[in-house]
PDB file of N, CA and C in Angstrom:
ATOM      1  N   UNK A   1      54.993 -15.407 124.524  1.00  0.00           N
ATOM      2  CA  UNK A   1      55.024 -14.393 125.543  1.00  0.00           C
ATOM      3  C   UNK A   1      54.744 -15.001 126.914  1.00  0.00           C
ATOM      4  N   UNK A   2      53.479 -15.804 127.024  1.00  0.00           N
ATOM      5  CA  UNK A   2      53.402 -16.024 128.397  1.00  0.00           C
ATOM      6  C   UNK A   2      54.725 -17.392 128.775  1.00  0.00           C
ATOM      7  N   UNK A   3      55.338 -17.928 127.820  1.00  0.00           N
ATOM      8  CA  UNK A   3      56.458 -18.797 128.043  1.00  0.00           C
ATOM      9  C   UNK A   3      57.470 -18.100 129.061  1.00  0.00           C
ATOM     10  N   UNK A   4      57.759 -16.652 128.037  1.00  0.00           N
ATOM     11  CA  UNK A   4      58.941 -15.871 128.962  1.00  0.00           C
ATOM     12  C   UNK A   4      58.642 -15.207 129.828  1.00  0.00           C
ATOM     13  N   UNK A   5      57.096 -14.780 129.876  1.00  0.00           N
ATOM     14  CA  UNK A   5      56.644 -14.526 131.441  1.00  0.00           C
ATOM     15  C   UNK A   5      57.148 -15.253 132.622  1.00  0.00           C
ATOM     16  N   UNK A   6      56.907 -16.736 132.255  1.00  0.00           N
ATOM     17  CA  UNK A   6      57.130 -17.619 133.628  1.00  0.00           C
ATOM     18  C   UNK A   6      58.247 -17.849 133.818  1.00  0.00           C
ATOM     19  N   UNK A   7      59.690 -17.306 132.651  1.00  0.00           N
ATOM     20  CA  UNK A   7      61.141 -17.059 133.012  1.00  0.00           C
ATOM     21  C   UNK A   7      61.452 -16.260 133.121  1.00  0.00           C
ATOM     22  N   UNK A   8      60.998 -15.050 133.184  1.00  0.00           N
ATOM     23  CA  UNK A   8      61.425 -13.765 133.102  1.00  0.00           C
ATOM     24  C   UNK A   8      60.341 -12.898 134.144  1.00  0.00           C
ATOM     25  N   UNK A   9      61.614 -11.777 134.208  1.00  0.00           N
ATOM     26  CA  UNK A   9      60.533 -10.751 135.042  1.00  0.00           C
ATOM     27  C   UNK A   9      59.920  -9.585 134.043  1.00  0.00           C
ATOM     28  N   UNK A  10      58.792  -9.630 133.906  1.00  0.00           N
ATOM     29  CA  UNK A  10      58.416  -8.314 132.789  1.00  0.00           C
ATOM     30  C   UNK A  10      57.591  -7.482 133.324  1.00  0.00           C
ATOM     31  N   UNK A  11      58.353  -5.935 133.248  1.00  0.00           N
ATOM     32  CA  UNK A  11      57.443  -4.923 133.597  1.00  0.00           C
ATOM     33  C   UNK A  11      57.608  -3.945 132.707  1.00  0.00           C
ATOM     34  N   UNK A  12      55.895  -3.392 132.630  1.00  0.00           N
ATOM     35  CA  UNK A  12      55.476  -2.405 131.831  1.00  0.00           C
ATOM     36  C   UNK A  12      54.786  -1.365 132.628  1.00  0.00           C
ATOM     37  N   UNK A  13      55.889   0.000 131.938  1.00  0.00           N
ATOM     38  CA  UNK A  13      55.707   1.396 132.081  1.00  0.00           C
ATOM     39  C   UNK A  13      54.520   2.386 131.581  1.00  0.00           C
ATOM     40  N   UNK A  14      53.583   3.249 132.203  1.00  0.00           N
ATOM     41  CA  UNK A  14      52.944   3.543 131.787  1.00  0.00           C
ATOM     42  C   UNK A  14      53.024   5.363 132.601  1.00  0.00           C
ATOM     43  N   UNK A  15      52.997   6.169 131.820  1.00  0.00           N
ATOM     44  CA  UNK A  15      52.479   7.771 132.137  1.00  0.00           C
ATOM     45  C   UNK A  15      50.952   8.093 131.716  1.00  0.00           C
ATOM     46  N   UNK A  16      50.040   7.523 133.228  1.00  0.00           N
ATOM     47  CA  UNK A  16      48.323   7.539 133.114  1.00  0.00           C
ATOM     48  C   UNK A  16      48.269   6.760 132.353  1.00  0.00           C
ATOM     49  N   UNK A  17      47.585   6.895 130.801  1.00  0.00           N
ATOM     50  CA  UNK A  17      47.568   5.731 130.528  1.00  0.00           C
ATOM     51  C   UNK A  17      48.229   5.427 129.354  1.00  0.00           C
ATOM     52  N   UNK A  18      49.568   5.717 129.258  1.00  0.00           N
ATOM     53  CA  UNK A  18      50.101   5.697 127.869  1.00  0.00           C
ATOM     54  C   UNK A  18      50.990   4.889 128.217  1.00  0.00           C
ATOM     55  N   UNK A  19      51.460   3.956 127.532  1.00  0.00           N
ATOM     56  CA  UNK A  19      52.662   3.116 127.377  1.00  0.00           C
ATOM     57  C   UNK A  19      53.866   3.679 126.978  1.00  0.00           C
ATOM     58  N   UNK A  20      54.759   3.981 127.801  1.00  0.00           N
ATOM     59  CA  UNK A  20      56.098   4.567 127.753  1.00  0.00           C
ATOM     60  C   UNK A  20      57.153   4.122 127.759  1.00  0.00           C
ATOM     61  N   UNK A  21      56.991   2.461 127.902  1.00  0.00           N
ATOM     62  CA  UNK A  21      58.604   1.918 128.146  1.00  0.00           C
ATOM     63  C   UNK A  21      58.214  -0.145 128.814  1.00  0.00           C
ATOM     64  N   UNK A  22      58.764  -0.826 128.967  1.00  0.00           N
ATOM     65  CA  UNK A  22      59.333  -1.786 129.985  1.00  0.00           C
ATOM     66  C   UNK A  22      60.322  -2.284 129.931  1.00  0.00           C
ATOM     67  N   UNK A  23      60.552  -3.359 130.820  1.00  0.00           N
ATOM     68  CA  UNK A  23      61.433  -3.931 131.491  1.00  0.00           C
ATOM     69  C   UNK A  23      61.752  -5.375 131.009  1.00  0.00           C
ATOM     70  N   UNK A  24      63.167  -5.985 130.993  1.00  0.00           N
ATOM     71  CA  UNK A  24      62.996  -7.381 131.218  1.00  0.00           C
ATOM     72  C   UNK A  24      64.129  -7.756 131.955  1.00  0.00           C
ATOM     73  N   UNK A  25      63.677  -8.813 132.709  1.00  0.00           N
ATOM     74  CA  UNK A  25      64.739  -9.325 133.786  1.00  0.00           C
ATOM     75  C   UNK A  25      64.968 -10.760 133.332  1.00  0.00           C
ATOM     76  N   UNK A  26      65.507 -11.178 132.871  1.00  0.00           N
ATOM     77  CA  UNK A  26      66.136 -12.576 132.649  1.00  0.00           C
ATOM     78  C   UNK A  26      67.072 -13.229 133.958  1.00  0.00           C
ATOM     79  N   UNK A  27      66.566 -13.711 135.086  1.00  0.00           N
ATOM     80  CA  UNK A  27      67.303 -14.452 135.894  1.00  0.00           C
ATOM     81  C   UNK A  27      68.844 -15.058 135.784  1.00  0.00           C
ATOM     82  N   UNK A  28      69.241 -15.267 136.372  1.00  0.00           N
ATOM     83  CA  UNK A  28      70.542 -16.130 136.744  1.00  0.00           C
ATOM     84  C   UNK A  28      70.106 -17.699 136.023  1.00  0.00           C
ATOM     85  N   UNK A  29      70.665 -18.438 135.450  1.00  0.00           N
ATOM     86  CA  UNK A  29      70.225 -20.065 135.464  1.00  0.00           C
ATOM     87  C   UNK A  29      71.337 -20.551 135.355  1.00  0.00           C
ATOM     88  N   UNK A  30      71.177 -21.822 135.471  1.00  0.00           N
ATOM     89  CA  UNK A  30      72.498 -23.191 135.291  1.00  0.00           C
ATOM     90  C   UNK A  30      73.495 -22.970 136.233  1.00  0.00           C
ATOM     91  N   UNK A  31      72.912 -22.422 137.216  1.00  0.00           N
ATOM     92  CA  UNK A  31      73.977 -21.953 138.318  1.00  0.00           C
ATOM     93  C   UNK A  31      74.922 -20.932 137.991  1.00  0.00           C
ATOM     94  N   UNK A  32      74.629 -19.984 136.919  1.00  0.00           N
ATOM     95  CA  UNK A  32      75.319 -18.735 136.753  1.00  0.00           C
ATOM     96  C   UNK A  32      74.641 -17.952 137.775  1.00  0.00           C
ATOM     97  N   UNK A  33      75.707 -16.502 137.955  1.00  0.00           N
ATOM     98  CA  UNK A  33      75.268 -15.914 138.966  1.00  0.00           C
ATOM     99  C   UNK A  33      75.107 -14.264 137.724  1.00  0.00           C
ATOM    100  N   UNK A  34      74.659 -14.924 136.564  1.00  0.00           N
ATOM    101  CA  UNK A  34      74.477 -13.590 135.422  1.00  0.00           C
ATOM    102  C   UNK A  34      72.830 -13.679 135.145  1.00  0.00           C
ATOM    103  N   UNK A  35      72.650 -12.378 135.574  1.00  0.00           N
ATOM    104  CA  UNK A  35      71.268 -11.916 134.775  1.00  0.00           C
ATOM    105  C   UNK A  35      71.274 -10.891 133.596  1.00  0.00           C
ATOM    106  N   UNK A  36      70.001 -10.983 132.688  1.00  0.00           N
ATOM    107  CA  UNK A  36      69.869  -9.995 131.481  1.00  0.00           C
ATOM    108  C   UNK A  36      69.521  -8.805 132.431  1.00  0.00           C
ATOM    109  N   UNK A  37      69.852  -7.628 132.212  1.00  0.00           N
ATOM    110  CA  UNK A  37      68.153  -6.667 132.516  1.00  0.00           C
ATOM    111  C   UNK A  37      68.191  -5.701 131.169  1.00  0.00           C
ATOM    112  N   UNK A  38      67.014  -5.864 130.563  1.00  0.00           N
ATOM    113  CA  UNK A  38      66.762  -5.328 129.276  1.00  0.00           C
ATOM    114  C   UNK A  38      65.520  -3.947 129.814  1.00  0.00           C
ATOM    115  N   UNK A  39      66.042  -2.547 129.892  1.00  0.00           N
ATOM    116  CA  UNK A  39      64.938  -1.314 129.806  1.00  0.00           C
ATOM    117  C   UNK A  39      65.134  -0.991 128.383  1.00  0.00           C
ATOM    118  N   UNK A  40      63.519  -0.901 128.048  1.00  0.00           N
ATOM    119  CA  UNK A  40      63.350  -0.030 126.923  1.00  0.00           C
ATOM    120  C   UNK A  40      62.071   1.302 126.947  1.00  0.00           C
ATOM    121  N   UNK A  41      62.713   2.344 125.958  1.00  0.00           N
ATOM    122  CA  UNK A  41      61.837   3.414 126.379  1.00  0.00           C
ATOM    123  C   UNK A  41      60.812   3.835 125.317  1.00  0.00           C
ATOM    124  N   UNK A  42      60.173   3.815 124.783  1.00  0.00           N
ATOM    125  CA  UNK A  42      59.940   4.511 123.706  1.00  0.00           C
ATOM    126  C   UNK A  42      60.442   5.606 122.871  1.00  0.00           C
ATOM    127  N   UNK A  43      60.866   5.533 121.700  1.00  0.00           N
ATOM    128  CA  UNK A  43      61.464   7.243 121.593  1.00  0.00           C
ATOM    129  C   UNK A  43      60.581   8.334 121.755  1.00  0.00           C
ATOM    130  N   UNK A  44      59.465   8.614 122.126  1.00  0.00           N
ATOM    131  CA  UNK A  44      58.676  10.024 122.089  1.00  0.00           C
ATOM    132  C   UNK A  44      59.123   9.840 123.783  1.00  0.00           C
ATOM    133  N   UNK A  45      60.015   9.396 124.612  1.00  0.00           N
ATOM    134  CA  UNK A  45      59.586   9.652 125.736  1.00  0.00           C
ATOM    135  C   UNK A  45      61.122   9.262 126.640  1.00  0.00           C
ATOM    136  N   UNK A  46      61.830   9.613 125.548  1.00  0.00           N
ATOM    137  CA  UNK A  46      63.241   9.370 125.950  1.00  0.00           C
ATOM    138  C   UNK A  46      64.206  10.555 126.155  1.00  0.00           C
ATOM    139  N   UNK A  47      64.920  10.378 127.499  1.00  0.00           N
ATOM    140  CA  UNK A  47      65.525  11.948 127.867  1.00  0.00           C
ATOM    141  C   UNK A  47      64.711  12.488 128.662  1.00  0.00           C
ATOM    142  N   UNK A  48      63.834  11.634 129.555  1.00  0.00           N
ATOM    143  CA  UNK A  48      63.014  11.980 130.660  1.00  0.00           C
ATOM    144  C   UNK A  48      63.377  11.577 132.256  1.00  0.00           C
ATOM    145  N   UNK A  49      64.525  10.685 131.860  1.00  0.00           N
ATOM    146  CA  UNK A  49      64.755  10.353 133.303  1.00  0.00           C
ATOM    147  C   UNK A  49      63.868   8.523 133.291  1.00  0.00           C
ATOM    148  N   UNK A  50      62.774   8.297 132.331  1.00  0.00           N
ATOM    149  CA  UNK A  50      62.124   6.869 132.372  1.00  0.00           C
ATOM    150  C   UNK A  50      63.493   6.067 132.337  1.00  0.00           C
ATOM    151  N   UNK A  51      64.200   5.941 131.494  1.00  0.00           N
ATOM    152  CA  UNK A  51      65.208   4.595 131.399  1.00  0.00           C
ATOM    153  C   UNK A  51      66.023   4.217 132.180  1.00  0.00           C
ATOM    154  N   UNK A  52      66.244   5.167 133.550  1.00  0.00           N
ATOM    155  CA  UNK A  52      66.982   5.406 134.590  1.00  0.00           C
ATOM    156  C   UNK A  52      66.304   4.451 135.305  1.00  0.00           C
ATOM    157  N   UNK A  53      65.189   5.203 135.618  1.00  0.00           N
ATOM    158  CA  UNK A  53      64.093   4.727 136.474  1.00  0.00           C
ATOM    159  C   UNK A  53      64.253   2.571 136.356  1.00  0.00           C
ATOM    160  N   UNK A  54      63.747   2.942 135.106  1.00  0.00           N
ATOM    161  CA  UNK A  54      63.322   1.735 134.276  1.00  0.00           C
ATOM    162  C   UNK A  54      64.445   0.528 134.706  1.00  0.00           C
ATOM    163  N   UNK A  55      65.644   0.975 134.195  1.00  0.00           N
ATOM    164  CA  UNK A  55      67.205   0.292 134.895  1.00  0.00           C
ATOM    165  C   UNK A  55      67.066  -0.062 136.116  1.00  0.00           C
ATOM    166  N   UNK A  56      67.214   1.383 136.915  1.00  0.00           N
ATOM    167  CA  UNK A  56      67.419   1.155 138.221  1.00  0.00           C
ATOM    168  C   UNK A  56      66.646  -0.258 138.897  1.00  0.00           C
ATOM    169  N   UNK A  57      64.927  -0.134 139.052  1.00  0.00           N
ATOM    170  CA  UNK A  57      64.434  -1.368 139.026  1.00  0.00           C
ATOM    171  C   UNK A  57      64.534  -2.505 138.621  1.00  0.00           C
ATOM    172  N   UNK A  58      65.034  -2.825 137.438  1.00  0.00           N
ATOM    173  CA  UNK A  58      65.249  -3.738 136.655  1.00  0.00           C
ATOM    174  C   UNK A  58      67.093  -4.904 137.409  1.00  0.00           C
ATOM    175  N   UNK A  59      67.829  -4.025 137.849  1.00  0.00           N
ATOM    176  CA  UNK A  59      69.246  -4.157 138.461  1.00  0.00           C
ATOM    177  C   UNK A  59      68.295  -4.804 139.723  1.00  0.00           C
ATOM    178  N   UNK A  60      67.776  -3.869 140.333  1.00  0.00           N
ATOM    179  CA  UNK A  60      67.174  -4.121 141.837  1.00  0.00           C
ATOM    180  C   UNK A  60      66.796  -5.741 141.991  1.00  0.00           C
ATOM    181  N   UNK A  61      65.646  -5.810 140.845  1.00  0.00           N
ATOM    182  CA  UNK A  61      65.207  -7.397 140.851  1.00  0.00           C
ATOM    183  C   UNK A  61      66.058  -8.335 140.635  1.00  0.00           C
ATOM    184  N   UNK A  62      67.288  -7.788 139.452  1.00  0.00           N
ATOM    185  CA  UNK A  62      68.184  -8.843 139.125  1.00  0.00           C
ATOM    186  C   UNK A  62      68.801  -9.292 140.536  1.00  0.00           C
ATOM    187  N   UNK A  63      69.732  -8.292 141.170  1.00  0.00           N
ATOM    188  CA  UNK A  63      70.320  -8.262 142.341  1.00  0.00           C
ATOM    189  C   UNK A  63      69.196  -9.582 143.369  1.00  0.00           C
ATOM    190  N   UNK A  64      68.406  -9.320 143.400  1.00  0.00           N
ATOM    191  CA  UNK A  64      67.244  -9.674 144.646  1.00  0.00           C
ATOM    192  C   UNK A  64      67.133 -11.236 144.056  1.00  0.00           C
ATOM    193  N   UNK A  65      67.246 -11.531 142.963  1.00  0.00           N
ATOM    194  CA  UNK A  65      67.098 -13.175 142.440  1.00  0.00           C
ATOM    195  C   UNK A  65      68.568 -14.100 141.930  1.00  0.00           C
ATOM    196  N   UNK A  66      69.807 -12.799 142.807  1.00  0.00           N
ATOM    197  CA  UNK A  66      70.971 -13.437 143.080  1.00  0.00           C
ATOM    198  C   UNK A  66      72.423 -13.056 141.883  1.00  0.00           C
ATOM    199  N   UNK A  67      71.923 -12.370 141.114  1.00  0.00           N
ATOM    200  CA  UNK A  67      72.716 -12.266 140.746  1.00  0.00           C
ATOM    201  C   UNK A  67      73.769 -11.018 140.869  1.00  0.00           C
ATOM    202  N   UNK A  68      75.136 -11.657 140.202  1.00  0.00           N
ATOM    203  CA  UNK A  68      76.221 -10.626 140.479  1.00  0.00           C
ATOM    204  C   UNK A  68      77.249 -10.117 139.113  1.00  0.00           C
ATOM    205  N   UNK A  69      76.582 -10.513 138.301  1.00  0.00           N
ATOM    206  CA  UNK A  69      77.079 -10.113 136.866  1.00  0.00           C
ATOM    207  C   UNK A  69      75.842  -9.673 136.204  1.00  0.00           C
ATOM    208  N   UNK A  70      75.971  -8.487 135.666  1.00  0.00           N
ATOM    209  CA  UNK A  70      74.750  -7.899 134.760  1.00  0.00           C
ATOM    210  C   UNK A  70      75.245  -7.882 133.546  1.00  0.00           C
ATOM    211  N   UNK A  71      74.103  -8.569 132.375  1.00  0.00           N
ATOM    212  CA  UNK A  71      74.360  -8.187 131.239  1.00  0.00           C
ATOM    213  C   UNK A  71      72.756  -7.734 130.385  1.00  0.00           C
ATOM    214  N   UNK A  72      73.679  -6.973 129.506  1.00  0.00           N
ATOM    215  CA  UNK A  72      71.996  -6.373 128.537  1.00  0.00           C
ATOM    216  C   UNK A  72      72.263  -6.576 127.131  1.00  0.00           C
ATOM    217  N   UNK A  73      71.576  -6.573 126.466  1.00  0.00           N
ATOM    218  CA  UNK A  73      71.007  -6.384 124.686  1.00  0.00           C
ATOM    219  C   UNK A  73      70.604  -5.269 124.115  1.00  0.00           C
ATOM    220  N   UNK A  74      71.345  -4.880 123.357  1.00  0.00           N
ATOM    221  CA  UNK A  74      70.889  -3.885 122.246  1.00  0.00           C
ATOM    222  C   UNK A  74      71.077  -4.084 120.976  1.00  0.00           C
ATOM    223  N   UNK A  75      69.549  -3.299 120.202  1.00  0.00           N
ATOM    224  CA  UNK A  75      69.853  -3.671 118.477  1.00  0.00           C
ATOM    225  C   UNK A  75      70.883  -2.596 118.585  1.00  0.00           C
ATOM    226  N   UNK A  76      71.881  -2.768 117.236  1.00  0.00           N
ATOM    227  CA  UNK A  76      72.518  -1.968 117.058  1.00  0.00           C
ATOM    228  C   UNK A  76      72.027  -0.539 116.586  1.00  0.00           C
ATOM    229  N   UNK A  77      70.916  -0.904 116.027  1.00  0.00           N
ATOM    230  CA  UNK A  77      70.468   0.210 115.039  1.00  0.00           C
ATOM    231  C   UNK A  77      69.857   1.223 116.420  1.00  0.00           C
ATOM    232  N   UNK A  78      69.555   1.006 117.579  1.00  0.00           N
ATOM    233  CA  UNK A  78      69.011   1.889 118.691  1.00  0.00           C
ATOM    234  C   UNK A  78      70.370   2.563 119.459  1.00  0.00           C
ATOM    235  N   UNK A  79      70.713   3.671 118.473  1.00  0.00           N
ATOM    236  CA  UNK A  79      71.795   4.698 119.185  1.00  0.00           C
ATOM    237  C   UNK A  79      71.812   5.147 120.625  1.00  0.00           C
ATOM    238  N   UNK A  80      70.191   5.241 120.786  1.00  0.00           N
ATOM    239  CA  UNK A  80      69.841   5.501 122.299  1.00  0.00           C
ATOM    240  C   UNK A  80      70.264   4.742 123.216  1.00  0.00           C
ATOM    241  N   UNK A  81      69.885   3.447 122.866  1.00  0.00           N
ATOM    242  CA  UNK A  81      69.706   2.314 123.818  1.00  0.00           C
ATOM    243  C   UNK A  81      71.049   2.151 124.764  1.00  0.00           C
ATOM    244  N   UNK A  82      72.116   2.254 123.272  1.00  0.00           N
ATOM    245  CA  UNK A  82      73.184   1.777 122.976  1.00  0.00           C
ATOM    246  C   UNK A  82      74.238   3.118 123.584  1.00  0.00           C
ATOM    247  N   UNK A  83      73.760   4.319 123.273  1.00  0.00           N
ATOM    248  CA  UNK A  83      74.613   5.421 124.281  1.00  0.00           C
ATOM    249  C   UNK A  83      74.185   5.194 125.905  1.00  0.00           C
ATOM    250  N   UNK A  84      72.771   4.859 126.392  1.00  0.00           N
ATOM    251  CA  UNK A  84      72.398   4.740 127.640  1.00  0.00           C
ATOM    252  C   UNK A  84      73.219   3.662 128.383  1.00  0.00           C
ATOM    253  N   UNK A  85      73.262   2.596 127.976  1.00  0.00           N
ATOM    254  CA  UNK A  85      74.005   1.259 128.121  1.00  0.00           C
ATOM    255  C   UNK A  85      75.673   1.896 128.217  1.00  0.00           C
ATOM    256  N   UNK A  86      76.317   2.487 127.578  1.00  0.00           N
ATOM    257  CA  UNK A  86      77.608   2.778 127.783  1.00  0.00           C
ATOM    258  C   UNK A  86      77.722   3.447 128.583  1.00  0.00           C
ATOM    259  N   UNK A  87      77.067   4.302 128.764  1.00  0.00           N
ATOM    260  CA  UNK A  87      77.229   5.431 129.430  1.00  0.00           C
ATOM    261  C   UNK A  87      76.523   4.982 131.136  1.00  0.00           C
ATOM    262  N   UNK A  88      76.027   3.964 130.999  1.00  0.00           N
ATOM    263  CA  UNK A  88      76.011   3.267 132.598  1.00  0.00           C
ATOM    264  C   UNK A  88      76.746   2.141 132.871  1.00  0.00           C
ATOM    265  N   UNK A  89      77.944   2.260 132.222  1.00  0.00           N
ATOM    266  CA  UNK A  89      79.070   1.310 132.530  1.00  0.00           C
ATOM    267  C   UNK A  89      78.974  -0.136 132.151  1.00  0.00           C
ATOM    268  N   UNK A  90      78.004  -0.399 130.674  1.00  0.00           N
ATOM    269  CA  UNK A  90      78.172  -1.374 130.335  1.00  0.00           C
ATOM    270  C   UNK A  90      79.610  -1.577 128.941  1.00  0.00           C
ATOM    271  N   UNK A  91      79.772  -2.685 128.843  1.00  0.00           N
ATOM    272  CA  UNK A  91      80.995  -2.750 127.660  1.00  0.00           C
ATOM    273  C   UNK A  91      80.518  -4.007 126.666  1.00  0.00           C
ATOM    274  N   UNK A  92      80.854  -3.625 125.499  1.00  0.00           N
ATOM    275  CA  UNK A  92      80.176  -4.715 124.299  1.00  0.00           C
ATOM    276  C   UNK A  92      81.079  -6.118 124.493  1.00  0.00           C
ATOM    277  N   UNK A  93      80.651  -7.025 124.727  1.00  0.00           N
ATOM    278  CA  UNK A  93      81.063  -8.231 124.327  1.00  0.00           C
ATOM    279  C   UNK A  93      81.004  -8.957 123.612  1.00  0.00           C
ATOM    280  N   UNK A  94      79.743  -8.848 122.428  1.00  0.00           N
ATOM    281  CA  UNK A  94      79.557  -9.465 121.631  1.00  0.00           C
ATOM    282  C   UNK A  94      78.924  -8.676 120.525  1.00  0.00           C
ATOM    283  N   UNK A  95      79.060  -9.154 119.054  1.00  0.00           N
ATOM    284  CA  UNK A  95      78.268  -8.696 117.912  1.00  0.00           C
ATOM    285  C   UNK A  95      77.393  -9.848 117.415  1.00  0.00           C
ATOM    286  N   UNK A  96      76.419  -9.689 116.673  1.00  0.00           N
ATOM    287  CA  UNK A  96      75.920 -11.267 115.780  1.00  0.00           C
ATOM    288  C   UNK A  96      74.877 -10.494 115.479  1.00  0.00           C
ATOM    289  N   UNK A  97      74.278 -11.559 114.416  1.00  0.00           N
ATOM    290  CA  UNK A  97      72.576 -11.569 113.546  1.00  0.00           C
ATOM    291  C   UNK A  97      72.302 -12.595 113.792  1.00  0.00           C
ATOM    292  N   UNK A  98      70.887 -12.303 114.524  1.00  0.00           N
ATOM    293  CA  UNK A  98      69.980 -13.699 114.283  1.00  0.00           C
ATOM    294  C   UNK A  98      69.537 -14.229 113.259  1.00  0.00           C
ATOM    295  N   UNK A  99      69.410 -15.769 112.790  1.00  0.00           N
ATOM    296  CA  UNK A  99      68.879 -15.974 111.595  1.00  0.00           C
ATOM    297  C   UNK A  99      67.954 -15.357 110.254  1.00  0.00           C
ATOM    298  N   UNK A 100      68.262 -14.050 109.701  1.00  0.00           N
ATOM    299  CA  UNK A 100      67.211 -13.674 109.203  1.00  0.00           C
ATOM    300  C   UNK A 100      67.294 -12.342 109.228  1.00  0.00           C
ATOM    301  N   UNK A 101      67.969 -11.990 110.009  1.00  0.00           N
ATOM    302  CA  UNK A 101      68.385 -10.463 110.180  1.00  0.00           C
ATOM    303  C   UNK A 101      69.066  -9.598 109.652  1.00  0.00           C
ATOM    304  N   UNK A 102      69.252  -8.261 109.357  1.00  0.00           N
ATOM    305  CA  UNK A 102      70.358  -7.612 109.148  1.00  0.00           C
ATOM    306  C   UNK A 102      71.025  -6.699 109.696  1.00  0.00           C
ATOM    307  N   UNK A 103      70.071  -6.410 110.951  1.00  0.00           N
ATOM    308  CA  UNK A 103      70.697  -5.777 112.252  1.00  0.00           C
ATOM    309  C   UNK A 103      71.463  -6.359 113.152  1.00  0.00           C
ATOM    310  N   UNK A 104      72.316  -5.978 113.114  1.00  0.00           N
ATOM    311  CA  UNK A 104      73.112  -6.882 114.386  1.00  0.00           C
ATOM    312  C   UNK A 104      73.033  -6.780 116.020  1.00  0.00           C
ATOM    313  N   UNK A 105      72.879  -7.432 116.585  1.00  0.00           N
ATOM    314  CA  UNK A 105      72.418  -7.421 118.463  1.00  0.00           C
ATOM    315  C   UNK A 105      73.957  -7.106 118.819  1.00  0.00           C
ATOM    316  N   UNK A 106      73.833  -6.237 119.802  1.00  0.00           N
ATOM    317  CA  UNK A 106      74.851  -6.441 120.696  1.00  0.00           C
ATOM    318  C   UNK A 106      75.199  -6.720 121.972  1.00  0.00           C
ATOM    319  N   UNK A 107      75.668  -7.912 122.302  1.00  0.00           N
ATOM    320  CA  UNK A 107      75.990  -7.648 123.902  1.00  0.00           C
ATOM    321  C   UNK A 107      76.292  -6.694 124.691  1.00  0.00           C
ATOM    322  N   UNK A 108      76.018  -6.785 125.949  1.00  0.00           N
ATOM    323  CA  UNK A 108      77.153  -6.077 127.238  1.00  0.00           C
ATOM    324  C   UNK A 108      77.174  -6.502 128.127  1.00  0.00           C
ATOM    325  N   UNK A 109      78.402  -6.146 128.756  1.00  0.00           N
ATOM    326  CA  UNK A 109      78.130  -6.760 130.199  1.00  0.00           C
ATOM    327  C   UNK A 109      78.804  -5.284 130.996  1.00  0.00           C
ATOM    328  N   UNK A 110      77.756  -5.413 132.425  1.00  0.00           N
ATOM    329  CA  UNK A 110      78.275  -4.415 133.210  1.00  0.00           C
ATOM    330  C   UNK A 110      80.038  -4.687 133.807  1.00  0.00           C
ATOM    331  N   UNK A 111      80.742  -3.645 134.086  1.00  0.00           N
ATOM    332  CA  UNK A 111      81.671  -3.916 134.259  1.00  0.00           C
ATOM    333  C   UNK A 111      81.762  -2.837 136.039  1.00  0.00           C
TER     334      UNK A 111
END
């Protein structure tokens, strides 16, 4: 964790004091001009307007550390994640399992 701290941007959501959601920003590297931005919400707290929020910021930082291609991650098995992501103009580019898995990840990239 604190590895991808010092590569990544991570922010965590809170309503007072409950944990509701964060963020991850994966930078541009190797001279790509592509960042991750990964929002996640909790499900007791989804359909509130948080993942918007959550996005919106998450784009903001990407944008601000240069980049001009957005891409995100979703398990497949998170219908939510995965309707939110389409439905803000991302498109699948990729399928796979990580070693060990039986869920499959999916790419996107904003288009």
């Amino acid at each position: 964790m604190r590895e991808r701290a010092g590569r990544h941007h991570l922010e965590v959501a809170y309503v007072g004091d409950l944990l509701v959601g964060c963020t991850t920003v994966r930078p541009p590297e190797d001279g790509t001009r592509t960042a991750t931005v990964i929002a996640r919400v909790l499900p007791a707290h989804r359909g509130r307007g948080i993942g918007r929020e959550l996005y919106a910021r998450g784009l903001a930082r990407a944008r601000e550390l240069g980049a001009e291609t957005i891409e995100t991650v979703v398990l497949s098995s998170n219908e939510d994640g995965l309707h939110f992501a389409l439905g803000h103009g991302f498109v699948e580019t990729e399928r796979y399992l990580l070693p060990g898995d039986t869920i499959p990840w999916i790419d996107l990239r904003l288009t």
